[in-house]
Each structure stands twice: as structure tokens, then as C-alpha cells.
PDB file of N, CA and C in Angstrom:
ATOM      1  N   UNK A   1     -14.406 -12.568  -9.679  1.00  0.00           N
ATOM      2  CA  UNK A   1     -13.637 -11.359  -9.478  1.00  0.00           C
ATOM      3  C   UNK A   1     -12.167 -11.733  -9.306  1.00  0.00           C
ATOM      4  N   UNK A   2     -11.460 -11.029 -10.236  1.00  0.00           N
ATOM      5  CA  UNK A   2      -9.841 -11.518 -10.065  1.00  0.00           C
ATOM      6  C   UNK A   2      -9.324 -10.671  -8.200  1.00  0.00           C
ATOM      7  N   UNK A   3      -8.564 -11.460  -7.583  1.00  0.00           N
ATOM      8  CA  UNK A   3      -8.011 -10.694  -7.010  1.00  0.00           C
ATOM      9  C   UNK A   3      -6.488 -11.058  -6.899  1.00  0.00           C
ATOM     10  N   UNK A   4      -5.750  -9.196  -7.079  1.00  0.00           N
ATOM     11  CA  UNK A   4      -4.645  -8.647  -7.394  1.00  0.00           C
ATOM     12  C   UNK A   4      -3.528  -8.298  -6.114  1.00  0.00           C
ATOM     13  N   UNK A   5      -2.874  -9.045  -5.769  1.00  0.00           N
ATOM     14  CA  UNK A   5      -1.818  -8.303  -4.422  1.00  0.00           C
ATOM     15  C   UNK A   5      -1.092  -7.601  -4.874  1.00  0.00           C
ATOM     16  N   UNK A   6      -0.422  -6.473  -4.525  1.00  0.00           N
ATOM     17  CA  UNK A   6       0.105  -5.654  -5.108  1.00  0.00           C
ATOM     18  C   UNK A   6       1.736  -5.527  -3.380  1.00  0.00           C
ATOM     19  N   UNK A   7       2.479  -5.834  -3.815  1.00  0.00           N
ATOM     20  CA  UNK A   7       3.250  -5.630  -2.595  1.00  0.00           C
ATOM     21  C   UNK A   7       4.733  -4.189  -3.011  1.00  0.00           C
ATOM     22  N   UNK A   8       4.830  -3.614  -2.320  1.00  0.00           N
ATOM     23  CA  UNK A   8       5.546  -2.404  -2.397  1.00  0.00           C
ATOM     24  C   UNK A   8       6.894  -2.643  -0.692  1.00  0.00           C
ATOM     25  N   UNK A   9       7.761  -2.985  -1.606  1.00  0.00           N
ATOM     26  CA  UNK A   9       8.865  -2.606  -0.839  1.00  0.00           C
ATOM     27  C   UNK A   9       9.753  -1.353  -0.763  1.00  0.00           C
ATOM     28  N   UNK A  10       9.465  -0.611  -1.904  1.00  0.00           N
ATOM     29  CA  UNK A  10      10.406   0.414  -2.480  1.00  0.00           C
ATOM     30  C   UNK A  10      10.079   1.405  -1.345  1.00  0.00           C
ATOM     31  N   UNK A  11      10.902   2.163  -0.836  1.00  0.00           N
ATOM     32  CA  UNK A  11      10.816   3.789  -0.206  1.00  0.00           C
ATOM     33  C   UNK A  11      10.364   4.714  -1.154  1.00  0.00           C
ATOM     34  N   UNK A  12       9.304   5.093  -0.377  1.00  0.00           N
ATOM     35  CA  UNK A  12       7.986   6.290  -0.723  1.00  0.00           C
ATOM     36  C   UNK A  12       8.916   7.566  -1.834  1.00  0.00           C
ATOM     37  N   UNK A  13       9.976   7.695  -1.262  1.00  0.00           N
ATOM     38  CA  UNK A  13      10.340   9.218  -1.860  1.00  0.00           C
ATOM     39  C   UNK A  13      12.268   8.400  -2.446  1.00  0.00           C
ATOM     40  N   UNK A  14      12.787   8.802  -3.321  1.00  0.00           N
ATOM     41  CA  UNK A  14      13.999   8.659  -4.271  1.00  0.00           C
ATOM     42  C   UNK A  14      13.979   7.767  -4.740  1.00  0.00           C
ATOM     43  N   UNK A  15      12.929   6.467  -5.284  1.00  0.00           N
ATOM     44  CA  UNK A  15      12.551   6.565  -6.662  1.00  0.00           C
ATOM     45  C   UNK A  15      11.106   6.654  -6.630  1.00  0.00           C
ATOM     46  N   UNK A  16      10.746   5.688  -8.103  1.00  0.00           N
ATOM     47  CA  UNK A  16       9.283   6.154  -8.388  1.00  0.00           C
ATOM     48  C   UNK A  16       8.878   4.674  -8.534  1.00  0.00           C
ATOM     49  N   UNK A  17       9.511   3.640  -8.201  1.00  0.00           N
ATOM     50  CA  UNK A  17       8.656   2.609  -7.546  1.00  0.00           C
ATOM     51  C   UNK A  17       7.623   2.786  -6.677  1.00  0.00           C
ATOM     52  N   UNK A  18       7.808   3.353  -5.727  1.00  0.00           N
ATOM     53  CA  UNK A  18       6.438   3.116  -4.765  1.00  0.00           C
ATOM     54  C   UNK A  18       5.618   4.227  -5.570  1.00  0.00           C
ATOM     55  N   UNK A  19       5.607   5.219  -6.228  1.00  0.00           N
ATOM     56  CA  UNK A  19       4.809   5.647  -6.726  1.00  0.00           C
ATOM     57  C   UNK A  19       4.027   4.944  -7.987  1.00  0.00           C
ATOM     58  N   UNK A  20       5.023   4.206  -8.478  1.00  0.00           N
ATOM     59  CA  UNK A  20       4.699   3.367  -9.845  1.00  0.00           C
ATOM     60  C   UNK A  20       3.472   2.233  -9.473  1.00  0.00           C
ATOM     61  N   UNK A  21       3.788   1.429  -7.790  1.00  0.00           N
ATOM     62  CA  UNK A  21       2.536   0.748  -7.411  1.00  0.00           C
ATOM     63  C   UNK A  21       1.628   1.318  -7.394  1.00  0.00           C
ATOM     64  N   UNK A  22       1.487   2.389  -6.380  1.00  0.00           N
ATOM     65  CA  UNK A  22       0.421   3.498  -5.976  1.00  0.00           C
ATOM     66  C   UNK A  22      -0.690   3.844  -7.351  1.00  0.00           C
ATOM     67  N   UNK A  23       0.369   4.126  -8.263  1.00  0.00           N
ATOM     68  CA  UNK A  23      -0.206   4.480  -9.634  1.00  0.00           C
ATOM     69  C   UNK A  23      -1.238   3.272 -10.271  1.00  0.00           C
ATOM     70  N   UNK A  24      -0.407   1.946 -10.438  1.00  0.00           N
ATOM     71  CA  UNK A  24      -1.333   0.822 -10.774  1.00  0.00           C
ATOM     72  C   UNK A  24      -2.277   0.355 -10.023  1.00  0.00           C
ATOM     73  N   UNK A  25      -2.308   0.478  -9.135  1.00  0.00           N
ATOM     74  CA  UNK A  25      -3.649  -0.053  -7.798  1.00  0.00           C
ATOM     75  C   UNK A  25      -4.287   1.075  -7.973  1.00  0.00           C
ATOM     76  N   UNK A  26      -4.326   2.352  -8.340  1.00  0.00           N
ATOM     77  CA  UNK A  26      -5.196   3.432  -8.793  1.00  0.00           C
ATOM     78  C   UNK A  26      -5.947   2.794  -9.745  1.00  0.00           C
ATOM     79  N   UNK A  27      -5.229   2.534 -10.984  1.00  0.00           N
ATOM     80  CA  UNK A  27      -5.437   2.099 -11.871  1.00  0.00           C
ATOM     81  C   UNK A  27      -6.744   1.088 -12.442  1.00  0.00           C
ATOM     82  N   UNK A  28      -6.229   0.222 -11.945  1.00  0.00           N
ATOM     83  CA  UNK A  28      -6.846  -1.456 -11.031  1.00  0.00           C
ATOM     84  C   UNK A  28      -7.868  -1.009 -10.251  1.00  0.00           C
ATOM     85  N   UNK A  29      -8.325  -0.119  -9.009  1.00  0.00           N
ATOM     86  CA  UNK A  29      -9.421   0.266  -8.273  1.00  0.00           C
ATOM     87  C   UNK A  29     -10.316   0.919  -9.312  1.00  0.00           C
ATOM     88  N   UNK A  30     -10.008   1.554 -10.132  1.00  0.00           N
ATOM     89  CA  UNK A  30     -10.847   2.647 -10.985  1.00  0.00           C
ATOM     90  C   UNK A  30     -11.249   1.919 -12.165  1.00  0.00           C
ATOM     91  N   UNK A  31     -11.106   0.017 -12.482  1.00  0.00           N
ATOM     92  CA  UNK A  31     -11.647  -0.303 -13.425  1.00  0.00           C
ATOM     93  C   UNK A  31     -12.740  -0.482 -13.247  1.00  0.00           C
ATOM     94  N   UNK A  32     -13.706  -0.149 -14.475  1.00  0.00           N
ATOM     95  CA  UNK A  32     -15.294  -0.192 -14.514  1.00  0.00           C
ATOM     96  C   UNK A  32     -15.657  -1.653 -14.932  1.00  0.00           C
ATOM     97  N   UNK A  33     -16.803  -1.939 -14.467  1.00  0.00           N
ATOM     98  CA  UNK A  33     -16.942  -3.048 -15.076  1.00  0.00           C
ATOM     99  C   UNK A  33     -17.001  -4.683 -13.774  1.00  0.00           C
ATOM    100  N   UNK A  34     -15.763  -5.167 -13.682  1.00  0.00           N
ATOM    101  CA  UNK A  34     -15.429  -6.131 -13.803  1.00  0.00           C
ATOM    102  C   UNK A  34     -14.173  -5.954 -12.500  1.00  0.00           C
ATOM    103  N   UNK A  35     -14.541  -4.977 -11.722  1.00  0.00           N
ATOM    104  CA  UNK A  35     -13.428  -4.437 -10.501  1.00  0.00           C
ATOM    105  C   UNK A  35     -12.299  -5.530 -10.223  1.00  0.00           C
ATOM    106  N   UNK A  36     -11.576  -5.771 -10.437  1.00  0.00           N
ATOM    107  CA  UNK A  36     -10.852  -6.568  -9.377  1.00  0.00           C
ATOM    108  C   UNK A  36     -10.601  -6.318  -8.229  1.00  0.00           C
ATOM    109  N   UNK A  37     -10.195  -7.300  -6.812  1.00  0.00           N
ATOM    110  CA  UNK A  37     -10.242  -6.685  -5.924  1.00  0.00           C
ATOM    111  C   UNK A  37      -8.491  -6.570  -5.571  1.00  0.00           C
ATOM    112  N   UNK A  38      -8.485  -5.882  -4.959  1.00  0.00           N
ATOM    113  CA  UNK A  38      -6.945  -5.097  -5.202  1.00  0.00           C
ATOM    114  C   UNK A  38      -6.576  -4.824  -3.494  1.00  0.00           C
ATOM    115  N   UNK A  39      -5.243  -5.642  -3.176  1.00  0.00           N
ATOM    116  CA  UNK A  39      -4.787  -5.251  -1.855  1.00  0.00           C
ATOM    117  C   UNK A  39      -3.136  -4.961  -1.902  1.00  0.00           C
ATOM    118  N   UNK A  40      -2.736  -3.933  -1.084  1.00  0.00           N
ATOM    119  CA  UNK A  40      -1.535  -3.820  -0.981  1.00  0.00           C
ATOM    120  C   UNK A  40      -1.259  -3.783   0.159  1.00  0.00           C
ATOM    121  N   UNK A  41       0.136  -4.354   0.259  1.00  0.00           N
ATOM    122  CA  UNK A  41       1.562  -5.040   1.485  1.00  0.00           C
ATOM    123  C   UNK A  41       2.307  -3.798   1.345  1.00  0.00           C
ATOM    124  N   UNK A  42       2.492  -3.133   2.130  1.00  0.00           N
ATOM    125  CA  UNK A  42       3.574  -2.308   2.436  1.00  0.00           C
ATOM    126  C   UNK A  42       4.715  -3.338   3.207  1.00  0.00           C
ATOM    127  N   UNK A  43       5.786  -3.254   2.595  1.00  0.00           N
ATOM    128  CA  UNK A  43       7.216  -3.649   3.490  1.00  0.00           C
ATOM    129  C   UNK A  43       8.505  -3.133   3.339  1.00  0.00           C
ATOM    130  N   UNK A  44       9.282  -3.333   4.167  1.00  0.00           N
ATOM    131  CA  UNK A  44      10.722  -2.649   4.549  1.00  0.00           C
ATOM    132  C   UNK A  44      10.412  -1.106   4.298  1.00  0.00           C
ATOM    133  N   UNK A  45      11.110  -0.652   3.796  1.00  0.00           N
ATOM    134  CA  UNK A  45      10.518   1.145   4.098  1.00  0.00           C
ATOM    135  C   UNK A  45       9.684   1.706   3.438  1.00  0.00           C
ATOM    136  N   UNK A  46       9.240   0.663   2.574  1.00  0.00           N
ATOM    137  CA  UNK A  46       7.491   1.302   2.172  1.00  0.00           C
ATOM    138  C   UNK A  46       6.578   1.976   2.921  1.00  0.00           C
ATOM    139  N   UNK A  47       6.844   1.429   4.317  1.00  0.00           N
ATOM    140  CA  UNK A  47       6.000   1.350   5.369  1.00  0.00           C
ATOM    141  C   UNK A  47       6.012   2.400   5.566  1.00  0.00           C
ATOM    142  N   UNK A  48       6.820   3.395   5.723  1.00  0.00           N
ATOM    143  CA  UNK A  48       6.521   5.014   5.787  1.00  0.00           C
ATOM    144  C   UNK A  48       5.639   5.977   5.254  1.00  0.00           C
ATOM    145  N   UNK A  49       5.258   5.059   4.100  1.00  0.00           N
ATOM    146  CA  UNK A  49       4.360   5.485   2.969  1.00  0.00           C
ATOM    147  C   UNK A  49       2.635   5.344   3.912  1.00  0.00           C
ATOM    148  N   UNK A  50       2.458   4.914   4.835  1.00  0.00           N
ATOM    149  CA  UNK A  50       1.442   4.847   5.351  1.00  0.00           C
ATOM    150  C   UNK A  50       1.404   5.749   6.687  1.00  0.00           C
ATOM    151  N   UNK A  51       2.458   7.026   6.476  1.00  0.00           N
ATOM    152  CA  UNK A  51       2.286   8.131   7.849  1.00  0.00           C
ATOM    153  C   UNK A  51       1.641   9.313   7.195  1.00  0.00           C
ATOM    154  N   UNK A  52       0.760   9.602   7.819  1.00  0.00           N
ATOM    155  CA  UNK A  52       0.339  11.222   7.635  1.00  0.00           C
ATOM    156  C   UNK A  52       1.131  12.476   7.211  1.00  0.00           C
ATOM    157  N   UNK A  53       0.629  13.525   6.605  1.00  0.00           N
ATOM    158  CA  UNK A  53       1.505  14.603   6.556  1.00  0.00           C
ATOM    159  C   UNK A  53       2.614  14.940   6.065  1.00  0.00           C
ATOM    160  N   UNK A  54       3.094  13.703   5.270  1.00  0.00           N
ATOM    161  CA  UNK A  54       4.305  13.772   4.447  1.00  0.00           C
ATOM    162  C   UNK A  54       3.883  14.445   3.349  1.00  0.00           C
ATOM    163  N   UNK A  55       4.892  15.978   3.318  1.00  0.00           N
ATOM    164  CA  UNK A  55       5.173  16.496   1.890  1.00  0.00           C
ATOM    165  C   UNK A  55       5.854  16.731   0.972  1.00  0.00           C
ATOM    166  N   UNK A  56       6.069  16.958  -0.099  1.00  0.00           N
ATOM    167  CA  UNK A  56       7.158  16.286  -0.957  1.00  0.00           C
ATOM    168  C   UNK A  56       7.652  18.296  -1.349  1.00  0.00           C
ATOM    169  N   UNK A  57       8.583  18.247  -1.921  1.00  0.00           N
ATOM    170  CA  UNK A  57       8.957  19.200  -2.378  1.00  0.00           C
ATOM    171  C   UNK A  57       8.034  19.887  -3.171  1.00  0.00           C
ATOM    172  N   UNK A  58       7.132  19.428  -4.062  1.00  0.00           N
ATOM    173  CA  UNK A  58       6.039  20.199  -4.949  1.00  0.00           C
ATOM    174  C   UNK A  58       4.945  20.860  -3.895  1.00  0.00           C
ATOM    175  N   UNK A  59       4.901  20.045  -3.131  1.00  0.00           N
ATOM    176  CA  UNK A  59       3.719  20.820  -1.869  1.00  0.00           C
ATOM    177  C   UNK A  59       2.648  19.334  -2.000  1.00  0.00           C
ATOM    178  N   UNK A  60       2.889  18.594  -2.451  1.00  0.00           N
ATOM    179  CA  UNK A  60       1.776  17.228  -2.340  1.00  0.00           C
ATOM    180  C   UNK A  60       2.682  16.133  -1.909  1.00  0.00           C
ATOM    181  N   UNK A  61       1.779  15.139  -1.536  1.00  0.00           N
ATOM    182  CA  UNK A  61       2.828  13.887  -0.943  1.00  0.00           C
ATOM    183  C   UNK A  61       1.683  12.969  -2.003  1.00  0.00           C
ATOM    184  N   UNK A  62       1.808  11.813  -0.812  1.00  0.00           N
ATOM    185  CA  UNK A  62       1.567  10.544  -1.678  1.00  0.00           C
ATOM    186  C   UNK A  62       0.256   9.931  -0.613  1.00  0.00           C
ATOM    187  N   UNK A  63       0.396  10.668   0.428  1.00  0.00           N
ATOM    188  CA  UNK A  63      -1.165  10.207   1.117  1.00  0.00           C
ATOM    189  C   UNK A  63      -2.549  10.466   0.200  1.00  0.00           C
ATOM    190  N   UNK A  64      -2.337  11.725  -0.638  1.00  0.00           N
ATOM    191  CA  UNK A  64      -3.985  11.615  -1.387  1.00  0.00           C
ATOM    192  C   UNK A  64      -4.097  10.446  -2.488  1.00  0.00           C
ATOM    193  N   UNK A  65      -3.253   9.879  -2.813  1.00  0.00           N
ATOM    194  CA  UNK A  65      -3.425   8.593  -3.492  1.00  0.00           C
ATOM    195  C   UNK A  65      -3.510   7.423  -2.615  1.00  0.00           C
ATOM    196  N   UNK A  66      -3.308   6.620  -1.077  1.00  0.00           N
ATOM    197  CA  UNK A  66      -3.336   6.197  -0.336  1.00  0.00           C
ATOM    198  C   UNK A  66      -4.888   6.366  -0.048  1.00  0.00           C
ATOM    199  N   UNK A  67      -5.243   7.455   0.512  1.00  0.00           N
ATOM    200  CA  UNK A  67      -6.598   7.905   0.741  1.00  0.00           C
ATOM    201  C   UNK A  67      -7.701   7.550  -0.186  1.00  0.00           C
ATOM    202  N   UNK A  68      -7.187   8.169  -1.536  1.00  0.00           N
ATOM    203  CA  UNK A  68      -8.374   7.560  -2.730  1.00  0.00           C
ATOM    204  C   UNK A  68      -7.872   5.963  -3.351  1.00  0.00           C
ATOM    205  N   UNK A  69      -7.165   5.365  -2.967  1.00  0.00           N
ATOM    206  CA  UNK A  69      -7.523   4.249  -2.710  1.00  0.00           C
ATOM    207  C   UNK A  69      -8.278   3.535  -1.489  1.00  0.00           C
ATOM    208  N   UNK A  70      -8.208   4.098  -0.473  1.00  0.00           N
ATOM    209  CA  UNK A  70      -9.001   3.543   0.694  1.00  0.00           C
ATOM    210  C   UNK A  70     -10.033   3.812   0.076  1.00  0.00           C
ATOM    211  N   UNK A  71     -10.606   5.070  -0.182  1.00  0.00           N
ATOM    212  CA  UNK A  71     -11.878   5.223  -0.752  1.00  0.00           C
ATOM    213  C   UNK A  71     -12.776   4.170  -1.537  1.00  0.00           C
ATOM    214  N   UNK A  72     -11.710   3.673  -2.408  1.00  0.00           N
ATOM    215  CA  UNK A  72     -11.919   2.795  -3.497  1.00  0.00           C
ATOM    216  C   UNK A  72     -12.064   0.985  -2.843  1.00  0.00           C
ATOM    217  N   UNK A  73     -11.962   1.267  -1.155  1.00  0.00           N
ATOM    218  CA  UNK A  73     -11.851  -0.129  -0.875  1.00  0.00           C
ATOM    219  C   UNK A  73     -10.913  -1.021  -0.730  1.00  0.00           C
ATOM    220  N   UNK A  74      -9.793  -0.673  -1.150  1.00  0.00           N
ATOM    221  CA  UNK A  74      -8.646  -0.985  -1.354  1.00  0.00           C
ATOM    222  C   UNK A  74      -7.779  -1.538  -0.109  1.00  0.00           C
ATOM    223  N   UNK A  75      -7.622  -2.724   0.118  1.00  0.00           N
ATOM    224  CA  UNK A  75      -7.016  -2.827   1.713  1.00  0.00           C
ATOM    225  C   UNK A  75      -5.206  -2.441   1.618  1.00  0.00           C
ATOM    226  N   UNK A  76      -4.964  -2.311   2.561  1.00  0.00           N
ATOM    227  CA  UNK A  76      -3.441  -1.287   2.085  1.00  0.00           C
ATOM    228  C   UNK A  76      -3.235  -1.904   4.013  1.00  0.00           C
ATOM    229  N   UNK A  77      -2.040  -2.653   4.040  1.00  0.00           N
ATOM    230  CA  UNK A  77      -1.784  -3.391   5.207  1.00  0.00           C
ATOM    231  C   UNK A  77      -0.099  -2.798   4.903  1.00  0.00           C
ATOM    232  N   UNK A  78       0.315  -2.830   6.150  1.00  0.00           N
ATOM    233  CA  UNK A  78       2.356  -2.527   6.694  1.00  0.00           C
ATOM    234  C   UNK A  78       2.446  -3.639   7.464  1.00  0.00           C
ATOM    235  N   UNK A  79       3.426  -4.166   7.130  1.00  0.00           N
ATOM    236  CA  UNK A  79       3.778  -5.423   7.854  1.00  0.00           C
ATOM    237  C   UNK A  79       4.585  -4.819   9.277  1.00  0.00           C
ATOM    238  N   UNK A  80       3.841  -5.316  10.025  1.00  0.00           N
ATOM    239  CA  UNK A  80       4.102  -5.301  11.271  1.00  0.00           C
ATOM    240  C   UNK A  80       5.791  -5.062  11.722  1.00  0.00           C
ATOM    241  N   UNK A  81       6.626  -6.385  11.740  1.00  0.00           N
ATOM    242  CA  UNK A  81       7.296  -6.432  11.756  1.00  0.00           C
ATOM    243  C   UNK A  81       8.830  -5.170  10.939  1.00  0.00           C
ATOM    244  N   UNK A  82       8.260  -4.902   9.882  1.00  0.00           N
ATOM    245  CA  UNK A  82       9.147  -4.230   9.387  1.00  0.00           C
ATOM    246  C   UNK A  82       8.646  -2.418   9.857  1.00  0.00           C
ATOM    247  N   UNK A  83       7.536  -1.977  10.010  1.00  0.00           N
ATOM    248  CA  UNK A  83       7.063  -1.031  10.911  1.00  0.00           C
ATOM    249  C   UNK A  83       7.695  -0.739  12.484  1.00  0.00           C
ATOM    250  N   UNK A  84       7.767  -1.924  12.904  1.00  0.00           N
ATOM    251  CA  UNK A  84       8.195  -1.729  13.999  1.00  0.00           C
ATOM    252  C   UNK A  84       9.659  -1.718  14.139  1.00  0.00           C
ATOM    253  N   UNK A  85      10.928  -2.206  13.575  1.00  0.00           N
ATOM    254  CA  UNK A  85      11.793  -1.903  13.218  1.00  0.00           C
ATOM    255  C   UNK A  85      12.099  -0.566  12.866  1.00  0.00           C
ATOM    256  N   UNK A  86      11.011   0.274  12.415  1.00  0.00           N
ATOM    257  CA  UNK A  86      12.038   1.868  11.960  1.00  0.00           C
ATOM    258  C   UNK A  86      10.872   2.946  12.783  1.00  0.00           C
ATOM    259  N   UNK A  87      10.198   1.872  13.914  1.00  0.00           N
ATOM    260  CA  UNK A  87       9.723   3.211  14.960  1.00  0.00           C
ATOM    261  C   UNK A  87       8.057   3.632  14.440  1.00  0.00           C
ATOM    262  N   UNK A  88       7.574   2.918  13.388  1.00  0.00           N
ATOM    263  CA  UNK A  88       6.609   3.295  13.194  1.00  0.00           C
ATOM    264  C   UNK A  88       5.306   2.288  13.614  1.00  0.00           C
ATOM    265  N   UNK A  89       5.699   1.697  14.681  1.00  0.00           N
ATOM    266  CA  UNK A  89       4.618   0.695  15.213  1.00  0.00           C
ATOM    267  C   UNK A  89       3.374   1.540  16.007  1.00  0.00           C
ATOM    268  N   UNK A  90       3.846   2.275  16.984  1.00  0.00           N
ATOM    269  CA  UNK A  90       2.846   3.053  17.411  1.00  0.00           C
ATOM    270  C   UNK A  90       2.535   4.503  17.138  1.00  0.00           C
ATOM    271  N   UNK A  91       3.078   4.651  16.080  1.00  0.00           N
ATOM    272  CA  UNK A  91       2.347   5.752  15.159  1.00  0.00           C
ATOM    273  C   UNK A  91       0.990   6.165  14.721  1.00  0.00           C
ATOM    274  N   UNK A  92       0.562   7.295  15.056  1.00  0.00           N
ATOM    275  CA  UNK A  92      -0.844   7.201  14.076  1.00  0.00           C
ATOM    276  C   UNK A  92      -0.349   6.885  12.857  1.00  0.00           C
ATOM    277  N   UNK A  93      -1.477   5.952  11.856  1.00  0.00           N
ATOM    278  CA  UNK A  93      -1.395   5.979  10.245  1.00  0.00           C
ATOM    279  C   UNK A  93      -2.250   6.577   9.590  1.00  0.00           C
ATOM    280  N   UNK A  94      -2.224   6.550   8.094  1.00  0.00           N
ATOM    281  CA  UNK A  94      -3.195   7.707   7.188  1.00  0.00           C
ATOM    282  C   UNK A  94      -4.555   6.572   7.504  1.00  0.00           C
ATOM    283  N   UNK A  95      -5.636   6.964   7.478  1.00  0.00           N
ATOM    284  CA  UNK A  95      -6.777   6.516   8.117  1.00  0.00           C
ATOM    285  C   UNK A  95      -7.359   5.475   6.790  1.00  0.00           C
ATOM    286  N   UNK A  96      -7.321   4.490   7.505  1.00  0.00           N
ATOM    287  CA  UNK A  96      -8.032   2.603   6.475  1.00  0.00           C
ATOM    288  C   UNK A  96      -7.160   1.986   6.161  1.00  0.00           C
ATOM    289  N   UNK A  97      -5.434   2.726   6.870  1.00  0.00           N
ATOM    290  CA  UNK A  97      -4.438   1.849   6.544  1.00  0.00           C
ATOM    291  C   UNK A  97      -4.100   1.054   8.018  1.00  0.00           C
ATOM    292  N   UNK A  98      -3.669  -0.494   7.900  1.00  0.00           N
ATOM    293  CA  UNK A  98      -3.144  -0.596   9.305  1.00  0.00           C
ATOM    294  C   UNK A  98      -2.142  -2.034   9.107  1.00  0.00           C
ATOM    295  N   UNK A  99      -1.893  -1.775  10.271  1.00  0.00           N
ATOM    296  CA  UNK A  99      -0.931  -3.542  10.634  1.00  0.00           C
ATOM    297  C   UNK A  99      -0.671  -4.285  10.195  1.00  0.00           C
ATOM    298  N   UNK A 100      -0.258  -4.955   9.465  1.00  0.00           N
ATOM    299  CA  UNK A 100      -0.674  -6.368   9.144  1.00  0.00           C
ATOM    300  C   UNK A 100       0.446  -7.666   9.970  1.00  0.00           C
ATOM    301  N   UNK A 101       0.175  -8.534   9.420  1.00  0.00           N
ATOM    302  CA  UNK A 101       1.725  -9.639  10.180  1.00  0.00           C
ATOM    303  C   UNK A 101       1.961 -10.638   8.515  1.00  0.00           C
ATOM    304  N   UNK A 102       2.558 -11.450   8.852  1.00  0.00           N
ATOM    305  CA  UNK A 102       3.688 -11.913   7.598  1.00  0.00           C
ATOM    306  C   UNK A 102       2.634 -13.179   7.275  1.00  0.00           C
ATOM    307  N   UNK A 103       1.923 -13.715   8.520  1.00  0.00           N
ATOM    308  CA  UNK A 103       1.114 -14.684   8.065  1.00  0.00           C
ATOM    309  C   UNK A 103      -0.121 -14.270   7.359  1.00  0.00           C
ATOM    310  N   UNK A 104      -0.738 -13.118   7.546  1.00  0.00           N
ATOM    311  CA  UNK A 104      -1.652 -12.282   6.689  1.00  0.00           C
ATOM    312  C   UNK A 104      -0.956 -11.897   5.131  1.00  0.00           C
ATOM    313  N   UNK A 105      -0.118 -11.931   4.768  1.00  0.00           N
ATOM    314  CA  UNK A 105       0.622 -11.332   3.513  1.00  0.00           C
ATOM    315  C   UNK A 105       0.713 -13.430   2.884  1.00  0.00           C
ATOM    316  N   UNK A 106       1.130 -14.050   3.710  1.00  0.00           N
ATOM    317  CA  UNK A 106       1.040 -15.283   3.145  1.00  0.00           C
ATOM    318  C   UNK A 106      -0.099 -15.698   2.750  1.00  0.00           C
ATOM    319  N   UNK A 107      -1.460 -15.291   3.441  1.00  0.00           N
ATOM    320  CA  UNK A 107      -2.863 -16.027   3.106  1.00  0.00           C
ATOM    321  C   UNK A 107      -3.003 -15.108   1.620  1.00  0.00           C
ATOM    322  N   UNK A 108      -2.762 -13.794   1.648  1.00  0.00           N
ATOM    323  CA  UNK A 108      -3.157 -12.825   0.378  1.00  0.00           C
ATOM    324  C   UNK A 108      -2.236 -13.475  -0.915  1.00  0.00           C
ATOM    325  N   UNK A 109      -1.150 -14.396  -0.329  1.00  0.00           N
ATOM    326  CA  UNK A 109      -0.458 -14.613  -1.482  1.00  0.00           C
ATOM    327  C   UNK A 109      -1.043 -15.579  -2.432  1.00  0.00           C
ATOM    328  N   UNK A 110      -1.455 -16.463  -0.809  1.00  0.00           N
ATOM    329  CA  UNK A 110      -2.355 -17.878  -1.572  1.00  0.00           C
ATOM    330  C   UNK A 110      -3.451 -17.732  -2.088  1.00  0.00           C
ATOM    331  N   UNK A 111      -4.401 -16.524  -1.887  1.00  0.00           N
ATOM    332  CA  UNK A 111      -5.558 -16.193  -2.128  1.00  0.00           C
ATOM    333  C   UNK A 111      -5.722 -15.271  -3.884  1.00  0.00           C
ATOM    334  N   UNK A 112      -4.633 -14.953  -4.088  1.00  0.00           N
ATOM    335  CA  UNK A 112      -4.100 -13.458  -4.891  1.00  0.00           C
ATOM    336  C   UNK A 112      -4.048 -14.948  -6.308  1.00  0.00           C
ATOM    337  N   UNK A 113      -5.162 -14.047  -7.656  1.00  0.00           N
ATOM    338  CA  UNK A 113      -5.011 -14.709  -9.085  1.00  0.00           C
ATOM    339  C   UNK A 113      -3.367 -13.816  -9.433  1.00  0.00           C
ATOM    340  N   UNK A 114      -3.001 -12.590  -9.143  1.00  0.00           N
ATOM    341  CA  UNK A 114      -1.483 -12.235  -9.330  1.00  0.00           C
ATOM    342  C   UNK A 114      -1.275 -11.560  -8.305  1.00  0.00           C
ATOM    343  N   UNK A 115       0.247 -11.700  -8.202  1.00  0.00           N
ATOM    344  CA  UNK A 115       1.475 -11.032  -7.187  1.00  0.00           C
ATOM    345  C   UNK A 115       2.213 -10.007  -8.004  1.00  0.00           C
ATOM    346  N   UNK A 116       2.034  -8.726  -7.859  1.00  0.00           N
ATOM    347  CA  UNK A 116       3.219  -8.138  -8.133  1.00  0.00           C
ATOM    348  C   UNK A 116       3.724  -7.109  -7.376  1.00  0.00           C
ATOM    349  N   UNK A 117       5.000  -7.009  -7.493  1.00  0.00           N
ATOM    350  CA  UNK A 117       6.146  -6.590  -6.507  1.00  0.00           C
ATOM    351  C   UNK A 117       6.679  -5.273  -6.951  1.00  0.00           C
ATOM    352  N   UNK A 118       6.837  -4.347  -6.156  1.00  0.00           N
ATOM    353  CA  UNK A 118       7.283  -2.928  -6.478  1.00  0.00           C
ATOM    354  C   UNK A 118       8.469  -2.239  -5.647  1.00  0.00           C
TER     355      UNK A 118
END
């Protein structure tokens, strides 16, 4: 089984990077067959991307893609450190997302057949 890290630095909302990850780890979770296993790093203000209740101007956010990736198994980690910097350390998060630390993002790096960055 290949496994895929997928790391997202981009802020959730003004561009479409973090949506562009979101989109490929959809992607990647929903292959038949031959699954790879698929984890994403939230960092620097990605990390917002893992709060509840955010809605976007259309009336949808970006948690029901978060969600149906949890569904899908998908581990979806915020680095600690950069969470806690903008206040979102003791926050509730969207539910199967949580914590991670920098030495956990290093083992996924060493562990990960690809890295890619968003």
C-alpha cells in the first residue's frame, strides 16, 4: 500500500490551495482498488481549517470535505505548535481531527512513498 502525506500550509479561505489539497486527498481516499493510505499535516494557518462551523459565503464551508475524509480514514493532524500560536490549541475541532507535534509530521515524512505540499 503506497502511503501519501499530504501537508497543507495554505489558509482555508483566499486562495484555493487548501481547497486544492482537500480536493486531492478526496481524490486519493476514494481510489478503488489499491487505496493508498493518505494523511494530512495541517500547518501555519491551515490549522483553522480544522474548526467547526466555518461558513463560506455560498452557505458551505470546507468541514464536509474534512468530515468525508475522516470517514474515509484519513488521518488529518494540526501541528500543535502552529495551533497554538493563533489561539486554537484549546478549541473544540471538527471531530477525527486532532493535535499533532513536529516530531509526528517528521516520522510521516520518513514513513510517506510521497510528500506533497499545498
Amino acid at each position: 500500500m503506497q502511503k501519501i502525506l499530504i501537508i497543507i500550509h495554505a489558509p482555508p479561505y483566499g486562495s484555493e490551495r487548501c481547497l486544492s489539497g482537500l480536493r486531492l486527498a478526496t481524490a486519493l481516499a476514494g481510489v478503488e482498488g489499491d487505496t493508498p493510505k493518505v494523511q494530512i499535516f495541517l500547518m501555519s494557518d491551515a490549522t483553522v481549517l480544522a474548526l467547526p462551523n466555518q461558513i463560506d459565503a455560498t452557505g458551505n464551508g470546507l468541514q464536509g470535505m474534512v468530515e468525508e475524509l475522516v470517514r474515509h480514514n484519513v488521518s488529518i493532524r494540526i501541528c500543535r505548535t502552529c495551533a497554538f500560536a493563533r489561539g486554537l490549541g484549546e478549541l473544540p475541532l471538527i471531530p477525527g481531527t486532532s493535535i499533532g507535534t513536529l516530531a509526528e509530521l517528521a516520522q510521516a515524512t520518513l514513513a510517506a512513498d510521497k510528500v506533497i505540499t499545498f
